[in-house]
N, C-alpha and C. Protein backbone atom coordinates (compact mmCIF):
# COMPACT_ATOMS: atom_id res chain seq x y z
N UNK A 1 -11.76 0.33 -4.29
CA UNK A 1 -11.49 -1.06 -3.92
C UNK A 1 -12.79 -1.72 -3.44
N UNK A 2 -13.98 -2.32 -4.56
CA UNK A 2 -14.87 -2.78 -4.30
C UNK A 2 -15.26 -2.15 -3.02
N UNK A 3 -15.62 -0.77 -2.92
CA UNK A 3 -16.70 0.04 -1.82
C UNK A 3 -16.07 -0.14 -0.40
N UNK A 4 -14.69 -0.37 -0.48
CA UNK A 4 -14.27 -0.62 1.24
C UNK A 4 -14.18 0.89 1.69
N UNK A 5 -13.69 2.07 0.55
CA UNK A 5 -13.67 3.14 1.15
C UNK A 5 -14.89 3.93 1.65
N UNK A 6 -15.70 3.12 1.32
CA UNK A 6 -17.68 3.46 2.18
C UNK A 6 -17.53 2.82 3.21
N UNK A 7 -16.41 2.37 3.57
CA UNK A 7 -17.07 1.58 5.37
C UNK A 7 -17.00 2.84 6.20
N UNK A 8 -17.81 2.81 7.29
CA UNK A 8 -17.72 3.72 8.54
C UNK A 8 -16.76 3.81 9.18
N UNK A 9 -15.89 2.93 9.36
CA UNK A 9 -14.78 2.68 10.46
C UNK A 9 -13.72 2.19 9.81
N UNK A 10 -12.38 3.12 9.87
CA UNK A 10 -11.00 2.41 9.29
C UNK A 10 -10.78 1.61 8.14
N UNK A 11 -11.34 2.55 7.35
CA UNK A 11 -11.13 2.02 5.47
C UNK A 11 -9.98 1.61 4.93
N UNK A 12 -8.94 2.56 5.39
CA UNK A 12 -7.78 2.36 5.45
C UNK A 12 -7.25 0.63 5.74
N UNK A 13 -7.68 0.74 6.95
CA UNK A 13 -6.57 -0.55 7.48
C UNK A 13 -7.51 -1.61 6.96
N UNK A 14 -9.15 -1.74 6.20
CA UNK A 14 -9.98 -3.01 5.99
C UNK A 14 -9.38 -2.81 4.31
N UNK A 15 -8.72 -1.85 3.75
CA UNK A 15 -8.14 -2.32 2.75
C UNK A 15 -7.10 -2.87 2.57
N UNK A 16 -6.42 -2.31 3.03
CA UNK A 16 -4.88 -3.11 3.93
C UNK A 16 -5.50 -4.11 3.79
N UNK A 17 -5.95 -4.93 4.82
CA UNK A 17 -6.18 -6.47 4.83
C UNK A 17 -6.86 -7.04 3.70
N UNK A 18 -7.90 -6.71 2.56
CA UNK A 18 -8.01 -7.11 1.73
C UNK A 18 -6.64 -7.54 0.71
N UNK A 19 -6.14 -6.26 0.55
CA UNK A 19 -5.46 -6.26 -0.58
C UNK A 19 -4.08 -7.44 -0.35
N UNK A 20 -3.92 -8.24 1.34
CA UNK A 20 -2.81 -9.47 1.38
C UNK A 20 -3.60 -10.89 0.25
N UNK A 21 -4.86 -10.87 0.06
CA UNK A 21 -5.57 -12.31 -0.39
C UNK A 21 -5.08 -11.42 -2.21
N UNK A 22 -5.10 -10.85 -2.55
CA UNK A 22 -5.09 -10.09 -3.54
C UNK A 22 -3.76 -10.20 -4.19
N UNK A 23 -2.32 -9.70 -3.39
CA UNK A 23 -1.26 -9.89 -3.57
C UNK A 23 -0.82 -11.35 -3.52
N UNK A 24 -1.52 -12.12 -2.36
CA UNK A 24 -0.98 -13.43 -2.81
C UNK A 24 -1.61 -14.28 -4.16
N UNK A 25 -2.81 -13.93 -4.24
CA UNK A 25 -3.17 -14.67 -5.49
C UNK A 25 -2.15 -14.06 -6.82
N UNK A 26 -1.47 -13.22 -6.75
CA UNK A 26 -0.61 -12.78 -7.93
C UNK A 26 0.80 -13.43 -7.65
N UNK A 27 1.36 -13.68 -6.51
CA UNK A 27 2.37 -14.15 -5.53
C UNK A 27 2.25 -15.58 -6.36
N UNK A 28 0.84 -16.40 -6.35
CA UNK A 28 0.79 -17.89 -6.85
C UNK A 28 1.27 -17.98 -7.96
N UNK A 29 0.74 -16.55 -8.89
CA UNK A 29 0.28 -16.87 -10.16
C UNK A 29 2.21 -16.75 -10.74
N UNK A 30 3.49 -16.04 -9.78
CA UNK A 30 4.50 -16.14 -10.02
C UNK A 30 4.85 -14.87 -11.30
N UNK A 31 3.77 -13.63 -10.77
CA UNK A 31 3.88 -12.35 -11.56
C UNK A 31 4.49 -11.41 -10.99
N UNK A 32 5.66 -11.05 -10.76
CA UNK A 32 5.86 -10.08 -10.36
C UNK A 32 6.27 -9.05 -10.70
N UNK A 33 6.36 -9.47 -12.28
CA UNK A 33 6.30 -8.22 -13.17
C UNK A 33 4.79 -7.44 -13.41
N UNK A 34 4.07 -8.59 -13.46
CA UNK A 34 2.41 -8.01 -13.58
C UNK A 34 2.09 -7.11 -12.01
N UNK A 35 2.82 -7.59 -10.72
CA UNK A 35 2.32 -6.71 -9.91
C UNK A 35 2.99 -5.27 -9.67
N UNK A 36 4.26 -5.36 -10.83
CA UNK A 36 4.89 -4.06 -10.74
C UNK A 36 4.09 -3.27 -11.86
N UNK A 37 4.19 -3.74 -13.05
CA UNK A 37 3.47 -2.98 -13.69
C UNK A 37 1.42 -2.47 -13.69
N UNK A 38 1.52 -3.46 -13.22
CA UNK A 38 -0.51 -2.96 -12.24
C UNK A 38 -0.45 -1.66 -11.23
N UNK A 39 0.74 -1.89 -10.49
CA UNK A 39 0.85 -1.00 -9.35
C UNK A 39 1.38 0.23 -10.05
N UNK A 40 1.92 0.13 -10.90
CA UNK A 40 2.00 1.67 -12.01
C UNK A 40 0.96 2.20 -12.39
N UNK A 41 0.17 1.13 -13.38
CA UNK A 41 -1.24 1.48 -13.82
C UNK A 41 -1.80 2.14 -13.11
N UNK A 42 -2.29 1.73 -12.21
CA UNK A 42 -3.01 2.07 -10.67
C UNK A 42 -2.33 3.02 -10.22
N UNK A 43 -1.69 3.32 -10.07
CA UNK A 43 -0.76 4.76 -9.40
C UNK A 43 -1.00 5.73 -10.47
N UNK A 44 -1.07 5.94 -11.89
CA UNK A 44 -1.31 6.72 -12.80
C UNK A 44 -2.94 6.89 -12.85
N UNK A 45 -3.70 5.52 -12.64
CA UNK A 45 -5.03 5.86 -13.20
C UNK A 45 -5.76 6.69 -11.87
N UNK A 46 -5.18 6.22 -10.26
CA UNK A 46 -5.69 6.79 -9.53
C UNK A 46 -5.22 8.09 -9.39
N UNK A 47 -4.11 8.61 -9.67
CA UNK A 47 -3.66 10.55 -10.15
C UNK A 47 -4.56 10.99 -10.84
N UNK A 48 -4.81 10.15 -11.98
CA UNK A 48 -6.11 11.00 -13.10
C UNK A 48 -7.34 10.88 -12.50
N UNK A 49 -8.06 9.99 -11.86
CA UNK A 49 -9.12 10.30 -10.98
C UNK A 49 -9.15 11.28 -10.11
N UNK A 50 -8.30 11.14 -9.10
CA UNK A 50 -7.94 12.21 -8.09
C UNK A 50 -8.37 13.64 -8.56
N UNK A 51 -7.42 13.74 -9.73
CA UNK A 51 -7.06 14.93 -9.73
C UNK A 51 -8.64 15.22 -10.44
N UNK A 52 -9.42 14.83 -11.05
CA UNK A 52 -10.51 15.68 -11.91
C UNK A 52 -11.83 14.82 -11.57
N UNK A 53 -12.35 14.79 -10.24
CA UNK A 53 -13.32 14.03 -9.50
C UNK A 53 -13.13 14.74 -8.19
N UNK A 54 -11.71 14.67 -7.30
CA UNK A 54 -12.08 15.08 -5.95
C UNK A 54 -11.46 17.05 -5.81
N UNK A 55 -12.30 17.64 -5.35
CA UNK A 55 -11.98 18.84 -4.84
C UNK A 55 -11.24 18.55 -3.30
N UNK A 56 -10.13 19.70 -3.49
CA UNK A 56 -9.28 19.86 -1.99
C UNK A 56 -10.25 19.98 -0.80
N UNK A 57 -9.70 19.25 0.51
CA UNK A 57 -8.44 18.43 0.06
C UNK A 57 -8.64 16.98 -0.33
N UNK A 58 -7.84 16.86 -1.01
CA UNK A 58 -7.88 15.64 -1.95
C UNK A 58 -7.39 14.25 -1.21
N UNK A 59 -6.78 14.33 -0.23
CA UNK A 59 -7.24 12.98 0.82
C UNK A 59 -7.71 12.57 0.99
N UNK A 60 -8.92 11.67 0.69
CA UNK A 60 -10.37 11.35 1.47
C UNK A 60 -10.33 10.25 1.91
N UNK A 61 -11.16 9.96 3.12
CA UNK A 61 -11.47 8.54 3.75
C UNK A 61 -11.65 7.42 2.93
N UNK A 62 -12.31 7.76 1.73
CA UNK A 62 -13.07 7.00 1.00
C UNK A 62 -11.90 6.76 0.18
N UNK A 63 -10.72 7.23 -0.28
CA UNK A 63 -9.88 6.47 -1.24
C UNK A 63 -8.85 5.83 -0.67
N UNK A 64 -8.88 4.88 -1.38
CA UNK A 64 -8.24 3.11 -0.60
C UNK A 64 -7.51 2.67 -1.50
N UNK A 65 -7.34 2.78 -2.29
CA UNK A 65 -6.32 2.47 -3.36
C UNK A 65 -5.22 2.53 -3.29
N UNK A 66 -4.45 3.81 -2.42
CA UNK A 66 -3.47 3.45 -2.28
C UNK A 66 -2.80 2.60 -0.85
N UNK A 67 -4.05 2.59 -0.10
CA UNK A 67 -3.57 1.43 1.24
C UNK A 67 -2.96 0.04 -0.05
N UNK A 68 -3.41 0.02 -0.79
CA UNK A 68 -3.32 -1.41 -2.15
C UNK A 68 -1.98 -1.55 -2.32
N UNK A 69 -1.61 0.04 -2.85
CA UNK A 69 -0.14 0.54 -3.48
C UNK A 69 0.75 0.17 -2.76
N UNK A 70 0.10 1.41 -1.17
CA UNK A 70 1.49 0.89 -0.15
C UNK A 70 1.69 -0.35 0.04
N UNK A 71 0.19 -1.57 0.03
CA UNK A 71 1.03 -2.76 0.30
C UNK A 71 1.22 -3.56 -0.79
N UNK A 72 1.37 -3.26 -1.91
CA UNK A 72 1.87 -3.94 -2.37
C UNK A 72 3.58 -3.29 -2.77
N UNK A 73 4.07 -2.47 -2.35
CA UNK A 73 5.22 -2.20 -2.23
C UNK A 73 5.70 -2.68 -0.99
N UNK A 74 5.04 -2.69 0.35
CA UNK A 74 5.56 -3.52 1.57
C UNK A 74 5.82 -4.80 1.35
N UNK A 75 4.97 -5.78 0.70
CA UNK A 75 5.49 -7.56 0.71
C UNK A 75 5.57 -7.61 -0.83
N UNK A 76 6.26 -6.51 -1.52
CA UNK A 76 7.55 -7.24 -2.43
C UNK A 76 8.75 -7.88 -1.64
N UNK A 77 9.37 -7.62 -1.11
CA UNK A 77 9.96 -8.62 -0.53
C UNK A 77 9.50 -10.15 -0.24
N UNK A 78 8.38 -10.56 0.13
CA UNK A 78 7.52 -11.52 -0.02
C UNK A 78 7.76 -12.19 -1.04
N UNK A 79 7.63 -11.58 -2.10
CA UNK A 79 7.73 -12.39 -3.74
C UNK A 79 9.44 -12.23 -3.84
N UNK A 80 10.42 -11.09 -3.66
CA UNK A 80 11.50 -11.73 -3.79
C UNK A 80 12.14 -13.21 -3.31
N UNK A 81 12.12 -13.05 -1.92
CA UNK A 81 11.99 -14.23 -1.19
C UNK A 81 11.52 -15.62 -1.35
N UNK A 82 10.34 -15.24 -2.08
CA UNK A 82 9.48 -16.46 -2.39
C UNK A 82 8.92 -16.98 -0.54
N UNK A 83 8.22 -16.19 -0.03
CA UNK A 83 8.14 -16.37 1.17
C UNK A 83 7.03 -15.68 1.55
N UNK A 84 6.11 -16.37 1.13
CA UNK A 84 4.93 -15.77 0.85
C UNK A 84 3.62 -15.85 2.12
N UNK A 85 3.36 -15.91 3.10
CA UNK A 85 3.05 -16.94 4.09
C UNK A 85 2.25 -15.75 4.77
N UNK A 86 0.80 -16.30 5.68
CA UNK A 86 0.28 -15.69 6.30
C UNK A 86 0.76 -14.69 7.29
N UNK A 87 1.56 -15.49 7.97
CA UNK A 87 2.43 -14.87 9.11
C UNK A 87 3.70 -13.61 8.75
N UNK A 88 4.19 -13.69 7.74
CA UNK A 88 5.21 -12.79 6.99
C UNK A 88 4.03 -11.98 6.51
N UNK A 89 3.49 -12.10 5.85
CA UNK A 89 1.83 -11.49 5.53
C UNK A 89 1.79 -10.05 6.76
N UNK A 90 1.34 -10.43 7.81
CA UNK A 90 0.86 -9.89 8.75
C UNK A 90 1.90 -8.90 9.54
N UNK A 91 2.65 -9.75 9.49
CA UNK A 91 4.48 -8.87 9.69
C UNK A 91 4.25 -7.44 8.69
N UNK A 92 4.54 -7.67 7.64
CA UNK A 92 4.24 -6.82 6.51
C UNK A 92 3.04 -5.86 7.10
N UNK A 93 2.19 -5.95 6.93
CA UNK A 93 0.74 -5.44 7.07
C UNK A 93 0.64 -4.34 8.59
N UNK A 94 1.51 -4.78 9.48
CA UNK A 94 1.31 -4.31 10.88
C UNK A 94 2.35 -3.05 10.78
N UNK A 95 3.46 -3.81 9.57
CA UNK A 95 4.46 -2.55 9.71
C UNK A 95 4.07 -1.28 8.84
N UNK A 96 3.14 -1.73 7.92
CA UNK A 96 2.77 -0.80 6.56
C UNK A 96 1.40 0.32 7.64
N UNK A 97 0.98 -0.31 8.26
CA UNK A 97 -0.04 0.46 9.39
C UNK A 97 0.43 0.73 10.01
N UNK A 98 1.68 0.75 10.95
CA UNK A 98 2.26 1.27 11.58
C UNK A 98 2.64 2.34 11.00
N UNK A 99 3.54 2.82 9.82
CA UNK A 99 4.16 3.74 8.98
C UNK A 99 2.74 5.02 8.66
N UNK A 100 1.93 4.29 8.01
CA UNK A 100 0.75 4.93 7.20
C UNK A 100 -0.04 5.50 8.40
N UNK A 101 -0.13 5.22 9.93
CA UNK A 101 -0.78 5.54 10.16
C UNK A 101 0.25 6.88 10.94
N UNK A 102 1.16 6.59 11.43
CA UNK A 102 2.41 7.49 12.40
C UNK A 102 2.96 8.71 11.69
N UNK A 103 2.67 7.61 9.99
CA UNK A 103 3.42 9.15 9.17
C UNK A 103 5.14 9.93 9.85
N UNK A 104 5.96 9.16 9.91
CA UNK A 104 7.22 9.41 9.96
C UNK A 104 8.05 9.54 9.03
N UNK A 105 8.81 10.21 9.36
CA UNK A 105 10.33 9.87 8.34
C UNK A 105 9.64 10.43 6.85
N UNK A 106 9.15 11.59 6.31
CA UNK A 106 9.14 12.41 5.47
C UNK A 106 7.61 12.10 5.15
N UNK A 107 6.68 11.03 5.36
CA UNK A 107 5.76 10.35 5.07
C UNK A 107 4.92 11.59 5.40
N UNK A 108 4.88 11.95 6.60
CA UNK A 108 3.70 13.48 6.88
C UNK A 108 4.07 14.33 5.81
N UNK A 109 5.47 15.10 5.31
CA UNK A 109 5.34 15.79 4.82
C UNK A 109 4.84 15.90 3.46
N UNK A 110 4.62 14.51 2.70
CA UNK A 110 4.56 14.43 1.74
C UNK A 110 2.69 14.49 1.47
N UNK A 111 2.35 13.97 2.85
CA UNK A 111 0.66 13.85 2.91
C UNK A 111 0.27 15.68 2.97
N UNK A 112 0.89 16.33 3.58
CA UNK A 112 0.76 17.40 3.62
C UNK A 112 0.25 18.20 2.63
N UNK A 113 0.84 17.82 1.60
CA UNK A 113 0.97 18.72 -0.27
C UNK A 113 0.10 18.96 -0.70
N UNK A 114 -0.68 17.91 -0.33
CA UNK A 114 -2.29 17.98 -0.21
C UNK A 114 -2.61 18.30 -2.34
N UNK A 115 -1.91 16.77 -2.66
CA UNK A 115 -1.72 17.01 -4.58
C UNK A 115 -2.36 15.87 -4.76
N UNK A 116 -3.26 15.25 -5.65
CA UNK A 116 -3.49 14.06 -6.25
C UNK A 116 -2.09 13.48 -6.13
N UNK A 117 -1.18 13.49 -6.41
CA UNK A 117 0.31 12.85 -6.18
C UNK A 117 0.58 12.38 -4.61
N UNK A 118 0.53 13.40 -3.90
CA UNK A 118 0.75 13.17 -2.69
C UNK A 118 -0.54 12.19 -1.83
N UNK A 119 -1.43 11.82 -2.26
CA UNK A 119 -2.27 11.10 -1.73
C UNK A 119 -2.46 9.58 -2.14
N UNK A 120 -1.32 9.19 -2.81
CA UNK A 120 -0.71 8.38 -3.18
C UNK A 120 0.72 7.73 -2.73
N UNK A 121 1.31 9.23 -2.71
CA UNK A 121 2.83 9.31 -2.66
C UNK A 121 3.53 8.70 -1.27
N UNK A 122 2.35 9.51 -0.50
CA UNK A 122 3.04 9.18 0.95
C UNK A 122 2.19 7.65 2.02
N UNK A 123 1.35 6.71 0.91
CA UNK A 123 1.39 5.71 1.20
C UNK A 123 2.52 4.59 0.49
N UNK A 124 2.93 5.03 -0.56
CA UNK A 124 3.91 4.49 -1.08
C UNK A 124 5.49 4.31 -0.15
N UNK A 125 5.78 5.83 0.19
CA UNK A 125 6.82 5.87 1.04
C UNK A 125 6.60 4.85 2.26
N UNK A 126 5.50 5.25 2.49
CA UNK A 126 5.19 4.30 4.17
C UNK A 126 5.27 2.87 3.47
N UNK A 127 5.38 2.16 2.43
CA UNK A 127 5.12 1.26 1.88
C UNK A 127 6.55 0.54 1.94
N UNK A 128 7.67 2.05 1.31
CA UNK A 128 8.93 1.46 1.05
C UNK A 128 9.30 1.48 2.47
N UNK A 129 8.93 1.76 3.35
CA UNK A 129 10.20 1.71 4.64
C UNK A 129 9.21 0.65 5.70
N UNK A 130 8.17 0.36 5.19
CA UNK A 130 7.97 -0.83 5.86
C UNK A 130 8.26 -2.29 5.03
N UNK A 131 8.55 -2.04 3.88
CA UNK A 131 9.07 -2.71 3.02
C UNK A 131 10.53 -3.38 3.55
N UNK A 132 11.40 -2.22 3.42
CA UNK A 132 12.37 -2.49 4.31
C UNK A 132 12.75 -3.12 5.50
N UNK A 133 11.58 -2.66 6.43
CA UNK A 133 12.03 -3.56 7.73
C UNK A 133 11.24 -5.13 7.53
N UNK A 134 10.49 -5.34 6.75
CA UNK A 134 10.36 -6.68 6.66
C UNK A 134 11.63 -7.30 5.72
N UNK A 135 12.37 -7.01 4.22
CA UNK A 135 13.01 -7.31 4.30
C UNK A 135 14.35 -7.92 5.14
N UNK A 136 14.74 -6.69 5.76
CA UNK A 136 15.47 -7.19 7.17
C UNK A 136 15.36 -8.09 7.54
N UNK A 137 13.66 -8.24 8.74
CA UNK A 137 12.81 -9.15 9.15
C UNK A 137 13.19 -10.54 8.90
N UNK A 138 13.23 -10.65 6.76
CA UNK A 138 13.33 -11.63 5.99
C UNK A 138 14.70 -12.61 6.19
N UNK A 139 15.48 -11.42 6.20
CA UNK A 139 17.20 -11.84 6.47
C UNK A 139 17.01 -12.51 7.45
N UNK A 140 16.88 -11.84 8.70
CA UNK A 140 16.81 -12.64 9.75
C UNK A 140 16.16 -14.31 10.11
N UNK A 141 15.18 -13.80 9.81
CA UNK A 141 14.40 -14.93 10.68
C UNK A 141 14.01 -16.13 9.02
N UNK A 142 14.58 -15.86 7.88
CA UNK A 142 14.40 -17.17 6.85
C UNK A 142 14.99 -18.13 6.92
C-alpha cells in the first residue's frame, strides 16, 4: 500500500486510515461491485505473494493490505446505506482497530495458523464483525 508498511510506527492503523479516502472515492464512483470484486483480486493476489516472497512467520509489520481488506469489508455497510460520511467513516475505522487489534471472537485463532491465508483471513473476520456493529450503529442512529 504505496510503502505505508515501511513506516516505523503502526502501519497497520496508517493504513487503516488511508484506505477510508480510497473506499470513498469508489463509494462516489457508485461501484460496489468493483469494490467487491477488487477486494477478491487483492485477497487472491496478496495469498500468491505471501505465500512465495515471505518466509514464516508470514505476518509481517510491513504487510498492509489487508488492514485495506478488513476495511473495506467494515464500511460496506457504508455503501449499502448510501451513508457514506466522515463521521460513519471513523465509527467504522475505530471499530475495525478495535477488532484487529484485540483479536477476539475467533480472530486470534485464525492469526495464529500462521498461513498466507490466515494473514489475511483474520483481518477480514475483524472486518466482518466490525462490519456488523456499524451496521447496527447504521439502524440506529440513520
Amino acid at each position: 500500500m504505496l510503502g505505508i508498511g515501511r513506516l516505523p510506527f503502526s502501519p497497520g492503523t496508517f493504513a487503516s486510515i488511508v484506505s477510508v479516502p480510497i473506499l470513498f472515492f469508489i463509494y462516489l464512483l457508485h461501484q460496489e461491485l468493483f469494490l467487491v470484486l477488487l477486494s477478491i483480486f487483492l485477497y487472491l493476489l496478496s495469498i500468491y505473494f505471501i505465500r512465495h516472497t515471505v518466509e514464516k512467520p508470514f505476518d509481517r509489520n510491513w504487510i498492509v493490505i489487508d488492514e485495506y481488506l478488513g476495511m473495506s469489508v467494515t464500511l460496506l455497510p457504508l455503501f449499502m446505506f448510501r451513508s457514506f460520511s466522515l463521521s460513519n467513516a471513523i465509527v467504522g475505522l475505530i471499530l475495525f482497530r478495535f477488532f484487529d487489534i484485540s483479536k477476539p471472537l475467533f480472530v486470534r485463532s485464525i492469526d495464529k495458523l500462521d498461513t498466507p491465508s490466515s494473514v489475511i483471513l483474520d483481518d477480514l473476520l475483524a472486518g466482518f464483525y466490525s462490519g456488523l456493529l456499524l451496521y447496527i450503529y447504521l439502524i440506529i442512529f440513520k
